[in-house]
Every structure is written in structure tokens, then in C-alpha cells.
PDB file of N, CA and C in Angstrom:
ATOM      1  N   UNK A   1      49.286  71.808 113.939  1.00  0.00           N
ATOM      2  CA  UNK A   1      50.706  71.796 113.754  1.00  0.00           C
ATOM      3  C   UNK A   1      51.349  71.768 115.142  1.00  0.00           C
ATOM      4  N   UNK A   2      52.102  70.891 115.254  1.00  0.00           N
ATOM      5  CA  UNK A   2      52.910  70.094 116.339  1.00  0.00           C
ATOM      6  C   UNK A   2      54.184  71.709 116.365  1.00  0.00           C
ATOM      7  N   UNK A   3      54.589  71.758 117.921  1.00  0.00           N
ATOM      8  CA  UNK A   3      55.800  72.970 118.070  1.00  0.00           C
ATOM      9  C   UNK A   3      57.101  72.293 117.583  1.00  0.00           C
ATOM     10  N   UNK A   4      57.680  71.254 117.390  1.00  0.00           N
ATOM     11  CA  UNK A   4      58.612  70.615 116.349  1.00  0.00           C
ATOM     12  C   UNK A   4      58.483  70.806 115.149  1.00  0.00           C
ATOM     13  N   UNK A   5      57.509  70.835 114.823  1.00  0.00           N
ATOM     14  CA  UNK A   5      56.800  70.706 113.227  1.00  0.00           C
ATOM     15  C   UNK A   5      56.690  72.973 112.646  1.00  0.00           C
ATOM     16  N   UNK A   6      56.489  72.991 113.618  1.00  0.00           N
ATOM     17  CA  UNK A   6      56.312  74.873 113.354  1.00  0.00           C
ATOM     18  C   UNK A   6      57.834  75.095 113.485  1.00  0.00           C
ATOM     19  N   UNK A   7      58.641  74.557 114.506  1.00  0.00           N
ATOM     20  CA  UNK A   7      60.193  74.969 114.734  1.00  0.00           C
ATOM     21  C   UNK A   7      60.918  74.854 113.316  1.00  0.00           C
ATOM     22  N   UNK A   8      60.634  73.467 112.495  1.00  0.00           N
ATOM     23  CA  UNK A   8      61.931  73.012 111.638  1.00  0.00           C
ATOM     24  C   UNK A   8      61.108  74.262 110.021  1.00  0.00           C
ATOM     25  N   UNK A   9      59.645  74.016 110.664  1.00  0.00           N
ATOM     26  CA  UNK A   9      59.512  75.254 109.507  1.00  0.00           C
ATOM     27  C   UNK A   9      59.810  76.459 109.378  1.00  0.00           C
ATOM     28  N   UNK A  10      59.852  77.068 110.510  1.00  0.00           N
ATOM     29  CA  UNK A  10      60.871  78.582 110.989  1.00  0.00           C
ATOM     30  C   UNK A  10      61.803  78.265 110.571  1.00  0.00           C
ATOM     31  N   UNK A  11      62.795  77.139 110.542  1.00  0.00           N
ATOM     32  CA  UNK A  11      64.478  76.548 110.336  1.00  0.00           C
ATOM     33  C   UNK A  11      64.676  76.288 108.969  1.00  0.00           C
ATOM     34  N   UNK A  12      63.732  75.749 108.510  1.00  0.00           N
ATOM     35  CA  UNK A  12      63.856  75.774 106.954  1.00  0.00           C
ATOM     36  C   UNK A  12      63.649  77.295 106.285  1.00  0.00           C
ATOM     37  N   UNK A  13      62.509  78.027 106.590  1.00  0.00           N
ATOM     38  CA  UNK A  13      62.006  79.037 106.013  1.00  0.00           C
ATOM     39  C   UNK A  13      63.567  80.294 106.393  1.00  0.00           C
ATOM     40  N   UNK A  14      63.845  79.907 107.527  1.00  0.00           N
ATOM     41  CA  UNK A  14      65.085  80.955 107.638  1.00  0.00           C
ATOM     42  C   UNK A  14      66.683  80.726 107.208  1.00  0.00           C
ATOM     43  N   UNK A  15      67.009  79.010 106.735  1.00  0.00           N
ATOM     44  CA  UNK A  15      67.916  78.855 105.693  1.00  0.00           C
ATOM     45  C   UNK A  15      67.270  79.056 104.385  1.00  0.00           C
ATOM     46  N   UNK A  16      66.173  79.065 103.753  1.00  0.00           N
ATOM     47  CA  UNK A  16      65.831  79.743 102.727  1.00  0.00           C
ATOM     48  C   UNK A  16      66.414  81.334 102.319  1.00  0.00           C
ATOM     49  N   UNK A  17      65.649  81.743 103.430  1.00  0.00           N
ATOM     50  CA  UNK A  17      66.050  83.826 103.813  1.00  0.00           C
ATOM     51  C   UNK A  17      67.666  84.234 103.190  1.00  0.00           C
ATOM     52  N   UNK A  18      68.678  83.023 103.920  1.00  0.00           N
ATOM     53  CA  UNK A  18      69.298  83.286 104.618  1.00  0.00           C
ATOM     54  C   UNK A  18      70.711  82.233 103.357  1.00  0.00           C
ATOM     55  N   UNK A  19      70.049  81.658 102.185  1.00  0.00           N
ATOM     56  CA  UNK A  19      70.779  81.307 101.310  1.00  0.00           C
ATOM     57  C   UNK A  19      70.067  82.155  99.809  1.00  0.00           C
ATOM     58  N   UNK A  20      69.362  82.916 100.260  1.00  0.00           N
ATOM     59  CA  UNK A  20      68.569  83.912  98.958  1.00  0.00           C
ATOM     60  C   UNK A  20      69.953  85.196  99.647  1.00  0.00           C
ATOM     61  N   UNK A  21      69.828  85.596 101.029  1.00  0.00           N
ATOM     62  CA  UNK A  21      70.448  87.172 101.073  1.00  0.00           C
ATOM     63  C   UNK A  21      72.425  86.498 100.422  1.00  0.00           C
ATOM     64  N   UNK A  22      72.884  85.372 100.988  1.00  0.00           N
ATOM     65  CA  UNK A  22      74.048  84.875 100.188  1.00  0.00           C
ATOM     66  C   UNK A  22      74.111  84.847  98.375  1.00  0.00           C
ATOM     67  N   UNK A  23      72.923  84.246  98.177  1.00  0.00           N
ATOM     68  CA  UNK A  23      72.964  84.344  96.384  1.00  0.00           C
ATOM     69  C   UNK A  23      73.194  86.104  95.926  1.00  0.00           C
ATOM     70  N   UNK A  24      72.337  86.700  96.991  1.00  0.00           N
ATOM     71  CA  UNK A  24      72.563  88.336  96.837  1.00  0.00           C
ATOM     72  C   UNK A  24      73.923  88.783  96.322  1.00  0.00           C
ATOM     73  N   UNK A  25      74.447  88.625  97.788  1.00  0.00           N
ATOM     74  CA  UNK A  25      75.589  89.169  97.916  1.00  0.00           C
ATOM     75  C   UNK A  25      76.760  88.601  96.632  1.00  0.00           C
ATOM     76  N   UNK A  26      76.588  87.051  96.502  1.00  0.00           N
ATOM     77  CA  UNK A  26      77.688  86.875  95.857  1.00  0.00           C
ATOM     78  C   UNK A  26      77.321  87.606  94.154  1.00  0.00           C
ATOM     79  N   UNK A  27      76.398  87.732  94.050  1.00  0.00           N
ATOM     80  CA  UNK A  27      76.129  88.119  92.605  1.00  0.00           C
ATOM     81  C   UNK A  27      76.524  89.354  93.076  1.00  0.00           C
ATOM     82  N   UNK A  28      75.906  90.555  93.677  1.00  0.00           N
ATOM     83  CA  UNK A  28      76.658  91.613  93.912  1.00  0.00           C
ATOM     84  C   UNK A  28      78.001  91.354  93.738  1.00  0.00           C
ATOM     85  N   UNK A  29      78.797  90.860  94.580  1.00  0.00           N
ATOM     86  CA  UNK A  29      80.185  90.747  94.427  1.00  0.00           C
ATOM     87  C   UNK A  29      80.544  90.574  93.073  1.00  0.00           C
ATOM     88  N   UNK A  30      80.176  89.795  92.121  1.00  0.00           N
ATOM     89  CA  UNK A  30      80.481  89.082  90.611  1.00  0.00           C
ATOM     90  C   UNK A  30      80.351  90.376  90.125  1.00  0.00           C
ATOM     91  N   UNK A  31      78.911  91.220  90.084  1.00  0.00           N
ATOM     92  CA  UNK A  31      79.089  92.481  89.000  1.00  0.00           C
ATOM     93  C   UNK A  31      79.943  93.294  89.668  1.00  0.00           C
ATOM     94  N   UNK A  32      80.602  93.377  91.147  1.00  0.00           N
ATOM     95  CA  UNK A  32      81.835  94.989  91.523  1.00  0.00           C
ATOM     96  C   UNK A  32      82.836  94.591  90.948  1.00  0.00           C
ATOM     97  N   UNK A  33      83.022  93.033  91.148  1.00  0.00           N
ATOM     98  CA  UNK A  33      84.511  92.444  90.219  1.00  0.00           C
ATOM     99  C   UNK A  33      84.721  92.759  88.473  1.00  0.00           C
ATOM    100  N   UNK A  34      83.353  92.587  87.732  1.00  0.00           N
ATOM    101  CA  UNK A  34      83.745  92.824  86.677  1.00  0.00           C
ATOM    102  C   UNK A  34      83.651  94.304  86.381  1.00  0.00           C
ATOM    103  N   UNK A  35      82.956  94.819  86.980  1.00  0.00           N
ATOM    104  CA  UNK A  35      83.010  96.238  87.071  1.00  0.00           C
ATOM    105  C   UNK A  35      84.202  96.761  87.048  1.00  0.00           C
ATOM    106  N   UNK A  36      85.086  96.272  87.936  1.00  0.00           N
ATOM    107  CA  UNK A  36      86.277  96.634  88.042  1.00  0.00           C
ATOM    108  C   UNK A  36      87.002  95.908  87.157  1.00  0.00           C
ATOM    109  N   UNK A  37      87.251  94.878  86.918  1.00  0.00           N
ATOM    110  CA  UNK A  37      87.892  94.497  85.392  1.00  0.00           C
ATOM    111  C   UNK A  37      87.996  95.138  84.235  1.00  0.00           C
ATOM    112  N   UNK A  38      86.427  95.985  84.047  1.00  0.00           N
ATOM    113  CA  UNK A  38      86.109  96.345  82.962  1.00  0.00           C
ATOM    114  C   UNK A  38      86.819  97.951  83.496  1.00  0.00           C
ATOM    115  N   UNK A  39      86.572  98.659  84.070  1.00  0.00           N
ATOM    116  CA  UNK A  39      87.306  99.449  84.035  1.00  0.00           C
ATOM    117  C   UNK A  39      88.738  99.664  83.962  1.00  0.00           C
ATOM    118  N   UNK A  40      89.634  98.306  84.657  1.00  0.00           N
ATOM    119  CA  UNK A  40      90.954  98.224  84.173  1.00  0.00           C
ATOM    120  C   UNK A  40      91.383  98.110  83.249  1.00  0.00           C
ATOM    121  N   UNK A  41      90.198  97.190  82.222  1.00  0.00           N
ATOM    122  CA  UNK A  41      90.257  96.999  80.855  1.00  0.00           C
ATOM    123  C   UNK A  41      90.402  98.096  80.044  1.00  0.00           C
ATOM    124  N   UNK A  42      90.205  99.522  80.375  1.00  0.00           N
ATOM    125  CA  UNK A  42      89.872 100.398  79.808  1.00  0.00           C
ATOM    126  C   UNK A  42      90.664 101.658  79.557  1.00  0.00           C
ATOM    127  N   UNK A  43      90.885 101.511  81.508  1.00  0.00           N
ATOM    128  CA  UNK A  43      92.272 102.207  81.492  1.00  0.00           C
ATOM    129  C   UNK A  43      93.727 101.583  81.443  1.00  0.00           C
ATOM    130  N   UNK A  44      93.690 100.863  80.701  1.00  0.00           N
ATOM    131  CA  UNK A  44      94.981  99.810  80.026  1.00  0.00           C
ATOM    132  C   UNK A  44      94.791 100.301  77.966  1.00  0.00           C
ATOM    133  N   UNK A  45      93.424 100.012  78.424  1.00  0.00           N
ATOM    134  CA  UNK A  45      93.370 100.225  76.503  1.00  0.00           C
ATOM    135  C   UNK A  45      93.758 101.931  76.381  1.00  0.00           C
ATOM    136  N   UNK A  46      93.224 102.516  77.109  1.00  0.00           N
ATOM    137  CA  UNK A  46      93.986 104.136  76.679  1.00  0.00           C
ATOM    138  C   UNK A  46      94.964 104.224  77.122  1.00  0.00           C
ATOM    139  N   UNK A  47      95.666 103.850  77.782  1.00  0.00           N
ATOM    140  CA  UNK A  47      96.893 104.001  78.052  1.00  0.00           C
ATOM    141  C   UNK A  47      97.676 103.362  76.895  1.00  0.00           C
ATOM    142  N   UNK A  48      97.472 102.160  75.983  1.00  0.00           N
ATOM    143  CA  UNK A  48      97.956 101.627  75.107  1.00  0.00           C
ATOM    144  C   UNK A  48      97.950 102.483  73.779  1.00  0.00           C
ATOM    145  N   UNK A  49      96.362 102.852  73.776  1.00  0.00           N
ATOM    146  CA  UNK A  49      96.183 104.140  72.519  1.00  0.00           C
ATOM    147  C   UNK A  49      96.836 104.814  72.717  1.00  0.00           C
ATOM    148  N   UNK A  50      97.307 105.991  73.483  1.00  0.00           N
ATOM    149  CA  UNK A  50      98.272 106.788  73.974  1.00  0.00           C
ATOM    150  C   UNK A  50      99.635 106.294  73.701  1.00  0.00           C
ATOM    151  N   UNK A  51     100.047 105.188  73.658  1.00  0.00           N
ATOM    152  CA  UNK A  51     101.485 105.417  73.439  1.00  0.00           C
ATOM    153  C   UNK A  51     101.512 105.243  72.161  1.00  0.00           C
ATOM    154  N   UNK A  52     100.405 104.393  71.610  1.00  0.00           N
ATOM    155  CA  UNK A  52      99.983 104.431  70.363  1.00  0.00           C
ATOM    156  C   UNK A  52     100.541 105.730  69.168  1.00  0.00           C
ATOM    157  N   UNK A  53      99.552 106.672  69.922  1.00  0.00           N
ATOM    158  CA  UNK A  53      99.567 107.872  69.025  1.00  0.00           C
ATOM    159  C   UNK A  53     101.076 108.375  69.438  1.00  0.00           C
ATOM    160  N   UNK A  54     101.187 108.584  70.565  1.00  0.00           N
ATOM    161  CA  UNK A  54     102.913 109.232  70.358  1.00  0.00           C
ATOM    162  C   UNK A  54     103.864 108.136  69.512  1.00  0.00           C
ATOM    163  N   UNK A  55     103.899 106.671  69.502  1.00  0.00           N
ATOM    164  CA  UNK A  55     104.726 106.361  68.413  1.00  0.00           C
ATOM    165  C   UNK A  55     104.692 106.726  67.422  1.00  0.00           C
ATOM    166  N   UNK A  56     103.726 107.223  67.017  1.00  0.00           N
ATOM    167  CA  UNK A  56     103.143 107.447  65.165  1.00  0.00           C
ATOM    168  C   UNK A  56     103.236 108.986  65.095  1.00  0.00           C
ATOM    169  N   UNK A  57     103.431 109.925  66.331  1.00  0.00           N
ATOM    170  CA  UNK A  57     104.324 110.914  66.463  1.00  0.00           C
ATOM    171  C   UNK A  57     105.460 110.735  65.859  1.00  0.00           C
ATOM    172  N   UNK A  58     106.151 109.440  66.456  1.00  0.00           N
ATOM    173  CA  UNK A  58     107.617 109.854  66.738  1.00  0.00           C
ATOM    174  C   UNK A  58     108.180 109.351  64.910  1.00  0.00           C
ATOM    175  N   UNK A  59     107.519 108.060  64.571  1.00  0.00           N
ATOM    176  CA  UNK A  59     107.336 107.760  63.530  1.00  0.00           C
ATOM    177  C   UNK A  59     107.112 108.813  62.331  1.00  0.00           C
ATOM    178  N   UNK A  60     106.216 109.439  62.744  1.00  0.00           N
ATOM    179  CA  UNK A  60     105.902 111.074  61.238  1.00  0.00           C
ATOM    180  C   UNK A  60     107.039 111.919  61.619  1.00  0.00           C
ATOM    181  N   UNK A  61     107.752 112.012  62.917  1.00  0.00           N
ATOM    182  CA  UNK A  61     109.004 112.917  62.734  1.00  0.00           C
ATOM    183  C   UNK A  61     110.382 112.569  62.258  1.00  0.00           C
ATOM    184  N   UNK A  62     110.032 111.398  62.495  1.00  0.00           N
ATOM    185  CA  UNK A  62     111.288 110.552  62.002  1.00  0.00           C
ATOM    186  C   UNK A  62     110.978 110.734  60.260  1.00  0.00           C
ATOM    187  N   UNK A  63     110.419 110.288  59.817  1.00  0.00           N
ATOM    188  CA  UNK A  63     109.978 110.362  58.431  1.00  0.00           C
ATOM    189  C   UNK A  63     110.426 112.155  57.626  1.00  0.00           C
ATOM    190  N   UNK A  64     109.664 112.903  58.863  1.00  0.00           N
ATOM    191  CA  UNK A  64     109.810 114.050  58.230  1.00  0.00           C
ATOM    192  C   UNK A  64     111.700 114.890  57.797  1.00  0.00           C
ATOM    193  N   UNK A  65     112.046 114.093  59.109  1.00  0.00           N
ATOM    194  CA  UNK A  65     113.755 114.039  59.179  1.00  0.00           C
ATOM    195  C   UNK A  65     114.503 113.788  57.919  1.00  0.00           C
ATOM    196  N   UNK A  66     113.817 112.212  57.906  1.00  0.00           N
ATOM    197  CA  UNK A  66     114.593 111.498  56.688  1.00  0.00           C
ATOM    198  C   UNK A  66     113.856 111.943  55.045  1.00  0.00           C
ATOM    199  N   UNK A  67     113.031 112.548  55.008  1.00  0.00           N
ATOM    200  CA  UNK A  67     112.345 113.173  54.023  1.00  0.00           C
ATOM    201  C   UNK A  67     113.314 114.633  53.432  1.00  0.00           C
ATOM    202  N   UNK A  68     113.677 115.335  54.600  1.00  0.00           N
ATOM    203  CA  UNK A  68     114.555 116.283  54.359  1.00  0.00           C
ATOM    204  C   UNK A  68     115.957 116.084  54.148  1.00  0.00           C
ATOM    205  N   UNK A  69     116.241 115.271  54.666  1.00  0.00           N
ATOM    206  CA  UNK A  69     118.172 114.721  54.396  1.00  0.00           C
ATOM    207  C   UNK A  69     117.915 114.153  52.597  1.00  0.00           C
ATOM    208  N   UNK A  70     117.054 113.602  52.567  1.00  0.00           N
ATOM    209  CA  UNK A  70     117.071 112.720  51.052  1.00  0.00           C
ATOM    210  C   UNK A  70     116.949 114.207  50.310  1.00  0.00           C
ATOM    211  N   UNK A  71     115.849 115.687  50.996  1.00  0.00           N
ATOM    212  CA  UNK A  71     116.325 116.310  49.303  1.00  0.00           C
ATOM    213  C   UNK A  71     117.026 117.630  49.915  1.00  0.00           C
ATOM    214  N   UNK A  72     117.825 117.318  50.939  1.00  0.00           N
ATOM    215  CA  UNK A  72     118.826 117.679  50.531  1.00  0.00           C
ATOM    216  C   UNK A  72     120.305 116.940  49.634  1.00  0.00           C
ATOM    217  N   UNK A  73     120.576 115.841  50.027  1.00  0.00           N
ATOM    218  CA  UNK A  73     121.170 114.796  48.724  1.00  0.00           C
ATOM    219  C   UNK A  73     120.593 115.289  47.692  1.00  0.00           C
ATOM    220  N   UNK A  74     119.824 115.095  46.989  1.00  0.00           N
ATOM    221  CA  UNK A  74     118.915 115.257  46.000  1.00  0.00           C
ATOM    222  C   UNK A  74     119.279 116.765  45.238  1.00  0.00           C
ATOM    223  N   UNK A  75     119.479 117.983  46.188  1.00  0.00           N
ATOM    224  CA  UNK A  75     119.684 119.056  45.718  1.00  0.00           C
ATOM    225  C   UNK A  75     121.172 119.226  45.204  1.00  0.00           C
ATOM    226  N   UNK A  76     122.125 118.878  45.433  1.00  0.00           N
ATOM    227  CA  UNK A  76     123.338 118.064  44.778  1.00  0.00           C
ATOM    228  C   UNK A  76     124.541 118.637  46.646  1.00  0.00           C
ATOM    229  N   UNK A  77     125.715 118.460  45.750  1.00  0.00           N
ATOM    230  CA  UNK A  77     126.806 118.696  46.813  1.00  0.00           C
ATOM    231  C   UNK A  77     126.749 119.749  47.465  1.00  0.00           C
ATOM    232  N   UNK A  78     126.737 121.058  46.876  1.00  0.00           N
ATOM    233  CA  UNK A  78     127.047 122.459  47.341  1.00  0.00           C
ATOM    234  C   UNK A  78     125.977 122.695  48.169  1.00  0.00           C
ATOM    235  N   UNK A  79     125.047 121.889  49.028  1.00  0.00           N
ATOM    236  CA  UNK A  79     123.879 122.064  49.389  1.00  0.00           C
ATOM    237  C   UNK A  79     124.162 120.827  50.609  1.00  0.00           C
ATOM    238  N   UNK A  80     125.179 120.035  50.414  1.00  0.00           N
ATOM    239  CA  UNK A  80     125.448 119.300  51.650  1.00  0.00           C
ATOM    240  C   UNK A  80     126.286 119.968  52.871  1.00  0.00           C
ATOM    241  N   UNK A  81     126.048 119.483  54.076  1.00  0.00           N
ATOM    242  CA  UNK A  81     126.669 119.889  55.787  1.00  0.00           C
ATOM    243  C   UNK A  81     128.207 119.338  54.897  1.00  0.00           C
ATOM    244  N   UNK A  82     129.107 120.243  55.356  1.00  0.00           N
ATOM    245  CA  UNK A  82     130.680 119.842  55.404  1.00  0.00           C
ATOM    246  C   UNK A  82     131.157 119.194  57.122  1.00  0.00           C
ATOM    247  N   UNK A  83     131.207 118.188  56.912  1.00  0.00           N
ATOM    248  CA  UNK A  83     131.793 117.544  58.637  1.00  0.00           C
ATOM    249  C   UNK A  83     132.996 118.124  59.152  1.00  0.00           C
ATOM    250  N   UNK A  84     133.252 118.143  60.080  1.00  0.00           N
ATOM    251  CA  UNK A  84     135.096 118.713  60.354  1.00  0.00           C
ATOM    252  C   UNK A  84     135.434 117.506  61.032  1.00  0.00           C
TER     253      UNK A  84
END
């Protein structure tokens, strides 16, 4: 083996090295990105559940409101608020 011939094989063998440690990295990079997607994904979805459940709070109090005005109507006049 000729020292040209050993050189371009060092040169090849070390853009090999040297497009394997790049495939590395970028795949590393691909799973921190979705990593992090997926965790935004997540803390977006509970944050959504969360307002979730307090609407359906606010919703059962509202209900419970209008549940009580109807029996009071229901119980007749002398049982209604007088306005001034």
C-alpha cells in the first residue's frame, strides 16, 4: 500500500467516524425535541383538564342556584324575596 493510497483511506475512514458521530447527534437532537414536545403536550393537556373541571364546577353551581330559585317559585308567593 502506496502513502496516497493509506492517506485517502485514513480520509475516508475518518469522514465515515465523523458522519456516524453527526447521525448521533442529530438523532439525539430529534428525541430532546420531541421529548420536549411531548412534555408541552402534556402540560397544555392538564392545564386544559383543569379548567375543564372548574367549568363543570362552575356549571354544578350554577345549576344548584337555578335548582333552588325554581323551588322556591314552586313553593308559591309567600315564600318569594319582595324587591324594593
Amino acid at each position: 500500500m502506496t502513502t496516497g493510497t493509506g492517506a485517502r483511506l485514513v480520509g475516508l475512514m475518518l469522514v465515515g467516524v465523523l458522519a456516524g458521530c453527526q447521525a448521533k447527534y442529530e438523532s439525539d437532537a430529534r428525541v430532546r425535541a420531541a421529548t420536549q414536545n411531548a412534555e408541552t403536550a402534556a402540560t397544555r393537556a392538564e392545564t386544559a383538564a383543569h379548567r375543564a373541571e372548574q367549568a363543570v364546577a362552575k356549571a354544578e353551581a350554577a345549576a344548584d342556584r337555578a335548582e333552588r330559585v325554581v323551588q322556591k317559585m314552586e313553593s308559591g308567593p309567600e315564600h318569594a324575596r319582595r324587591r324594593r
